[in-house]
C-alpha atoms as a PDB file:
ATOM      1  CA  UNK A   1     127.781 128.414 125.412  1.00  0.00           C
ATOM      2  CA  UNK A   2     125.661 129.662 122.748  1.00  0.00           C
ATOM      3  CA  UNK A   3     122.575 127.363 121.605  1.00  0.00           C
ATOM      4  CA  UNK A   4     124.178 126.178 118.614  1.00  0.00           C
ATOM      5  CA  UNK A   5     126.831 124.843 120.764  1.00  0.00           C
ATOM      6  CA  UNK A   6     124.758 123.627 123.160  1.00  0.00           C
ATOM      7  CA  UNK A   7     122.712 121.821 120.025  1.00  0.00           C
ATOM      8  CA  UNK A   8     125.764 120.467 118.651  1.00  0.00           C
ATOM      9  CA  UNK A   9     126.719 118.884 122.479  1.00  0.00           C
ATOM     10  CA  UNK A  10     123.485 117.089 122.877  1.00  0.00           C
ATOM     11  CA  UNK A  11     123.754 115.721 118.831  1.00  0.00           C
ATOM     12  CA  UNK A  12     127.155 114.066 119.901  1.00  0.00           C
ATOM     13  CA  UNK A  13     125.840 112.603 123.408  1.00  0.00           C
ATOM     14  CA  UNK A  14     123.103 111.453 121.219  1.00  0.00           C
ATOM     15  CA  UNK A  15     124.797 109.710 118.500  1.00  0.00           C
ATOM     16  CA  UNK A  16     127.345 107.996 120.736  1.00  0.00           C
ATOM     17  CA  UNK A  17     124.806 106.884 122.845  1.00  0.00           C
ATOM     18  CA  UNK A  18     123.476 105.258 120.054  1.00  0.00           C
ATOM     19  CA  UNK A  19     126.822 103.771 118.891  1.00  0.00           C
ATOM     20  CA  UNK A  20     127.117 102.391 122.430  1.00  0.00           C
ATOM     21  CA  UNK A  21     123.594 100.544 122.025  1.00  0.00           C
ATOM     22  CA  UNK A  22     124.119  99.086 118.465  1.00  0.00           C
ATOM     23  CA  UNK A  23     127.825  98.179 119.469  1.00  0.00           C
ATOM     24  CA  UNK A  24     126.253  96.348 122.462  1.00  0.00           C
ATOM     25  CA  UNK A  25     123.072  94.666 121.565  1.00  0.00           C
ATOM     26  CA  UNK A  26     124.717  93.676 118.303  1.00  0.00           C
ATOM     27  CA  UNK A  27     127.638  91.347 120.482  1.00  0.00           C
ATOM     28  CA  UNK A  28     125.667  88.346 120.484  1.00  0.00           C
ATOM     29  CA  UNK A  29     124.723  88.459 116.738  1.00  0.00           C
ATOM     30  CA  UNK A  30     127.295  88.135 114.185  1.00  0.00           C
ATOM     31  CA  UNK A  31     125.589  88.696 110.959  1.00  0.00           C
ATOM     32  CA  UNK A  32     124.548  91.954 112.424  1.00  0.00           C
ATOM     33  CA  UNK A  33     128.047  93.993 113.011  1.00  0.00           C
ATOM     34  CA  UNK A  34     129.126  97.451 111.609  1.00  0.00           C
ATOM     35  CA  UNK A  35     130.907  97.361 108.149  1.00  0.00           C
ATOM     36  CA  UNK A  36     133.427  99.733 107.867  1.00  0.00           C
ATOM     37  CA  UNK A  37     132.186 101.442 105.245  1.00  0.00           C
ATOM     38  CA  UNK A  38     129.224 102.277 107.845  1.00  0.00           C
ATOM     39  CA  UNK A  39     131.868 103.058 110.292  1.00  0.00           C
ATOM     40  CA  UNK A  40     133.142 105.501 108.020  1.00  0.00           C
ATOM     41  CA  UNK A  41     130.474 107.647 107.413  1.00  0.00           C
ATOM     42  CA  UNK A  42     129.214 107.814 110.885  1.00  0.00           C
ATOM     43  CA  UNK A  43     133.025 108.954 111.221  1.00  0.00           C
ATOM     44  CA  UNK A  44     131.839 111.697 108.458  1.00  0.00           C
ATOM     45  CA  UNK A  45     129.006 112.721 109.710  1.00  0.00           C
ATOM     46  CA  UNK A  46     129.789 113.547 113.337  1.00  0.00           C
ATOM     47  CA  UNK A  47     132.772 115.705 111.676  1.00  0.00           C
ATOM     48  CA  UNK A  48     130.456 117.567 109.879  1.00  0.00           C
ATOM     49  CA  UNK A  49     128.570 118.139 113.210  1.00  0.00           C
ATOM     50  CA  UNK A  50     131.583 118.580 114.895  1.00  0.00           C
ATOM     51  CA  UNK A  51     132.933 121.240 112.734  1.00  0.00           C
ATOM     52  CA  UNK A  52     129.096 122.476 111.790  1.00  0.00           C
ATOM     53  CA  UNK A  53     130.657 126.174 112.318  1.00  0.00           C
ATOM     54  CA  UNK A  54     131.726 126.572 108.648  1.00  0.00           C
ATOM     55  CA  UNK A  55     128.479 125.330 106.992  1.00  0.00           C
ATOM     56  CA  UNK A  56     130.460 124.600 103.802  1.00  0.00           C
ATOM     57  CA  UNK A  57     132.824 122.262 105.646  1.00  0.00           C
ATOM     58  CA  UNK A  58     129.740 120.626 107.570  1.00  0.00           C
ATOM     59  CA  UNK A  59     127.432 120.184 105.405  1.00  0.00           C
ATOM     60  CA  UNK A  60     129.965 118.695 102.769  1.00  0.00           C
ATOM     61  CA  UNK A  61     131.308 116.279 105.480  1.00  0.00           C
ATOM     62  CA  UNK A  62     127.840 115.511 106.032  1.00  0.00           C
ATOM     63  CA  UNK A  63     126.886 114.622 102.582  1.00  0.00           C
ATOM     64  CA  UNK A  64     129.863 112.435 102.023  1.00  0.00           C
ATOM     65  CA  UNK A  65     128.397 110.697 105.156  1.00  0.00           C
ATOM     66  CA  UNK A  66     125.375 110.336 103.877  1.00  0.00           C
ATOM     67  CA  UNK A  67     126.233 109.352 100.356  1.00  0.00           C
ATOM     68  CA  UNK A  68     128.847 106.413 102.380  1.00  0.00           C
ATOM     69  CA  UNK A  69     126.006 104.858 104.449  1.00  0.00           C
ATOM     70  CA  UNK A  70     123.792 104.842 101.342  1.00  0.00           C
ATOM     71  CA  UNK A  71     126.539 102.944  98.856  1.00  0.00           C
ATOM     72  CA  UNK A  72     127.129 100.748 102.779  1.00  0.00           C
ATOM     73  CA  UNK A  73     122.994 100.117 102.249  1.00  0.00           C
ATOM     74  CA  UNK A  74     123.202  99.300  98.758  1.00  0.00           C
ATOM     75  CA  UNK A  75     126.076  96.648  98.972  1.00  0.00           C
ATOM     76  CA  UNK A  76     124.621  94.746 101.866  1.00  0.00           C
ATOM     77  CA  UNK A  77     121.433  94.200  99.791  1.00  0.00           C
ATOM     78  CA  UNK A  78     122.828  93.493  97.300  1.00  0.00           C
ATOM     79  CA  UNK A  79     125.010  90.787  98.867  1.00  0.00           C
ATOM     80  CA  UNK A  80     121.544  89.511 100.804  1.00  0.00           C
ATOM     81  CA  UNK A  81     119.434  89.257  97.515  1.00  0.00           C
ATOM     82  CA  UNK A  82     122.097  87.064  95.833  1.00  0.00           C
END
């Protein structure tokens, strides 16, 4: 395995691991669960890690990950505020 392999491994053990501990600790709260918009563009994002080979492919799965959790952000204060 080369190192960006190797980078790309740990990224993935790292952001399911994380998953796993929101998905968990957020079980007895139920204001606090995942929208699926948020769902969505942690679905994007670990593409674009997943197929970070092609940087054009990565980085624009990526973005639209990024762009999703921000409009996600945006709607739930939104919703709060009112």
């Amino acid at each position: 395995m080369n190192p960006s392999q190797i980078y790309i491994a740990i990224s993935i053990v790292v952001l399911a691991i994380i998953a796993l501990l929101v998905f968990f600790a957020n079980k007895n709260k139920k204001d606090k669960k995942i929208t699926p918009l948020a769902g969505l563009a942690f679905g994007f994002i670990l593409a674009g890690i997943i197929f970070g080979d092609d940087r054009l492919i990565g980085y624009s799965l990526i973005g639209v990950g990024v762009i999703l959790a921000i409009i996600d952000i945006i709607k739930k204060s939104s919703t709060t505020n009112s």
